[in-house]
Protein backbone atom coordinates (compact mmCIF):
# COMPACT_ATOMS: atom_id res chain seq x y z
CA UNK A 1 -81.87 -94.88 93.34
CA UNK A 2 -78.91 -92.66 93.26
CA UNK A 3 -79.25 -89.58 91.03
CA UNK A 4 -76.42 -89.51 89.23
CA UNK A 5 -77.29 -93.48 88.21
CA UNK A 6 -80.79 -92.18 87.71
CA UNK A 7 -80.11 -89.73 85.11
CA UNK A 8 -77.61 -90.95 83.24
CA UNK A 9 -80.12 -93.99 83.19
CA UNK A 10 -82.44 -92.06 81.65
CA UNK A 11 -80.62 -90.72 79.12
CA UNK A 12 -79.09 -94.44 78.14
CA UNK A 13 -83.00 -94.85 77.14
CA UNK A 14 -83.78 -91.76 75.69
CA UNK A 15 -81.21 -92.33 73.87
CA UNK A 16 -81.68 -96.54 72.80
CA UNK A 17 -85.14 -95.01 72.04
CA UNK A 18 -83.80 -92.58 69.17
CA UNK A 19 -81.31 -95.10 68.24
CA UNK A 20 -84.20 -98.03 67.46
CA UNK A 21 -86.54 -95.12 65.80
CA UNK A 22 -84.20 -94.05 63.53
CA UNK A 23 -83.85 -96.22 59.98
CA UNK A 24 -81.35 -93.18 57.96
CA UNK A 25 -78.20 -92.48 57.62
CA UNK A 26 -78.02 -90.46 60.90
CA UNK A 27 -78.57 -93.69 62.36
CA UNK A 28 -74.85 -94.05 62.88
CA UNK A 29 -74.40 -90.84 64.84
CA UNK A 30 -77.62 -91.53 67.49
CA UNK A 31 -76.11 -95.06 68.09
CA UNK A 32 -72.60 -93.55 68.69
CA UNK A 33 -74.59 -91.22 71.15
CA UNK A 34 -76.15 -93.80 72.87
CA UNK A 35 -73.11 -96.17 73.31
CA UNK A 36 -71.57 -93.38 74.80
CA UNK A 37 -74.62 -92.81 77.21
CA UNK A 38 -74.61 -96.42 78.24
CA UNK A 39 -71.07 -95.87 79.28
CA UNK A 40 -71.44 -93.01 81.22
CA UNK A 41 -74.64 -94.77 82.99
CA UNK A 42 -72.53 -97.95 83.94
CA UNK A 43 -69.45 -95.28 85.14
CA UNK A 44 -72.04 -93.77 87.33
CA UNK A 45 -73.08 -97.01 88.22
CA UNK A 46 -69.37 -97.82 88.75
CA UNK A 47 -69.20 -94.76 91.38
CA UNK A 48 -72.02 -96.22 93.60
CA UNK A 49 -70.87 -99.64 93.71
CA UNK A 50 -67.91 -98.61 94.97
CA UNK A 51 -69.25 -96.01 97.31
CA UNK A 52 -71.78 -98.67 99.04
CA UNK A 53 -71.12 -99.59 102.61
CA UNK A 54 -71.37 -102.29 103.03
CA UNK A 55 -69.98 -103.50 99.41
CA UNK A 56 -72.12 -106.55 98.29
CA UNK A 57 -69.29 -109.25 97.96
CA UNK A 58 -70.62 -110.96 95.28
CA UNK A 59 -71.95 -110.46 91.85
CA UNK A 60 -75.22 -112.19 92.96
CA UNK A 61 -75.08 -109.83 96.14
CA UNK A 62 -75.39 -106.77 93.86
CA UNK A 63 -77.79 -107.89 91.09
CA UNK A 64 -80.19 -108.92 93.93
CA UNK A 65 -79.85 -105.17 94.87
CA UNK A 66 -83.54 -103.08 94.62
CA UNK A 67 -81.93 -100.27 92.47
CA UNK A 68 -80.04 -103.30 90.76
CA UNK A 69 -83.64 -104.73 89.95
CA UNK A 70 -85.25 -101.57 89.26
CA UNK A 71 -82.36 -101.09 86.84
CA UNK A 72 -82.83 -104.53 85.10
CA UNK A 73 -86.52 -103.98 84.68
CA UNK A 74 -86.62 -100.71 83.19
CA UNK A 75 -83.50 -101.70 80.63
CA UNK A 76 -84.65 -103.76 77.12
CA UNK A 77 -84.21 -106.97 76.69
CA UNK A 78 -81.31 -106.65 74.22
CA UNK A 79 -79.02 -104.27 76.95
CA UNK A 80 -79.36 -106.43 79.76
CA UNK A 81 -76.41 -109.00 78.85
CA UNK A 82 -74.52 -105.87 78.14
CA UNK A 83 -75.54 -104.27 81.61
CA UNK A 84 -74.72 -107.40 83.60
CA UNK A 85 -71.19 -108.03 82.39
CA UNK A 86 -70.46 -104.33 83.44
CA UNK A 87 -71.97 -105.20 86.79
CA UNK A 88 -69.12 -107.99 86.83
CA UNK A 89 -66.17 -106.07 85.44
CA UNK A 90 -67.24 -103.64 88.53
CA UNK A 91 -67.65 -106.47 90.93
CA UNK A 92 -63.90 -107.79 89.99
CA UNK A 93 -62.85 -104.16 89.96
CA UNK A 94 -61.59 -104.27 86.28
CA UNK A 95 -62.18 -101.38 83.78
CA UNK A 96 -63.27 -101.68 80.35
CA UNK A 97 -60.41 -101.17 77.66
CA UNK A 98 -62.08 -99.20 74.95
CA UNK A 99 -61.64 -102.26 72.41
CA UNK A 100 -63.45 -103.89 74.81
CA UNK A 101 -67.02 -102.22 74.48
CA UNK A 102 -69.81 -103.65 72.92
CA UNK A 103 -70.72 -102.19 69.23
């Protein structure tokens, strides 16, 4: 796996790990954190996807990808609808409008 995917994967679930340990008010602040982590993962994920030669032409082609596997397996369950629409918006090339992120 690339690094740059690698650790920003890792800190997307560092970071989902606070956020579902935490049951106080600073709740709020460790799940703005991690939002923000999962978007710099899926950017980083963005900037290999587009670096790959040969791109995978399809969604399908991608998600059938080892490091796309290894990816799905070590996300939970709940992030993984989340994670494959952003493998889509990066397979039709569209960026995510800030309204657009998941809360």
């Amino acid at each position: 796996m690339n690094t740059h995917v690698e650790q920003a994967l890792l800190a997307t679930l560092a970071n989902w790990k606070a956020m579902t340990a935490y049951q106080s008010d600073e709740q709020e602040a460790v799940a703005d954190q991690f939002q923000s982590s999962f978007y710099v993962f899926i950017d980083a994920l963005r900037e290999w996807v587009l670096a790959l030669d040969p791109k995978p032409r399809t969604l399908d082609e991608l998600m059938a990808m080892d490091t796309m596997q290894e990816i799905a397996e070590r996300l939970p369950g709940p992030l993984l609808l989340n994670f494959e629409t952003e493998a889509e918006l990066i397979m039709d090339n569209e960026l995510r409008v800030d309204e657009d992120s998941y809360d």
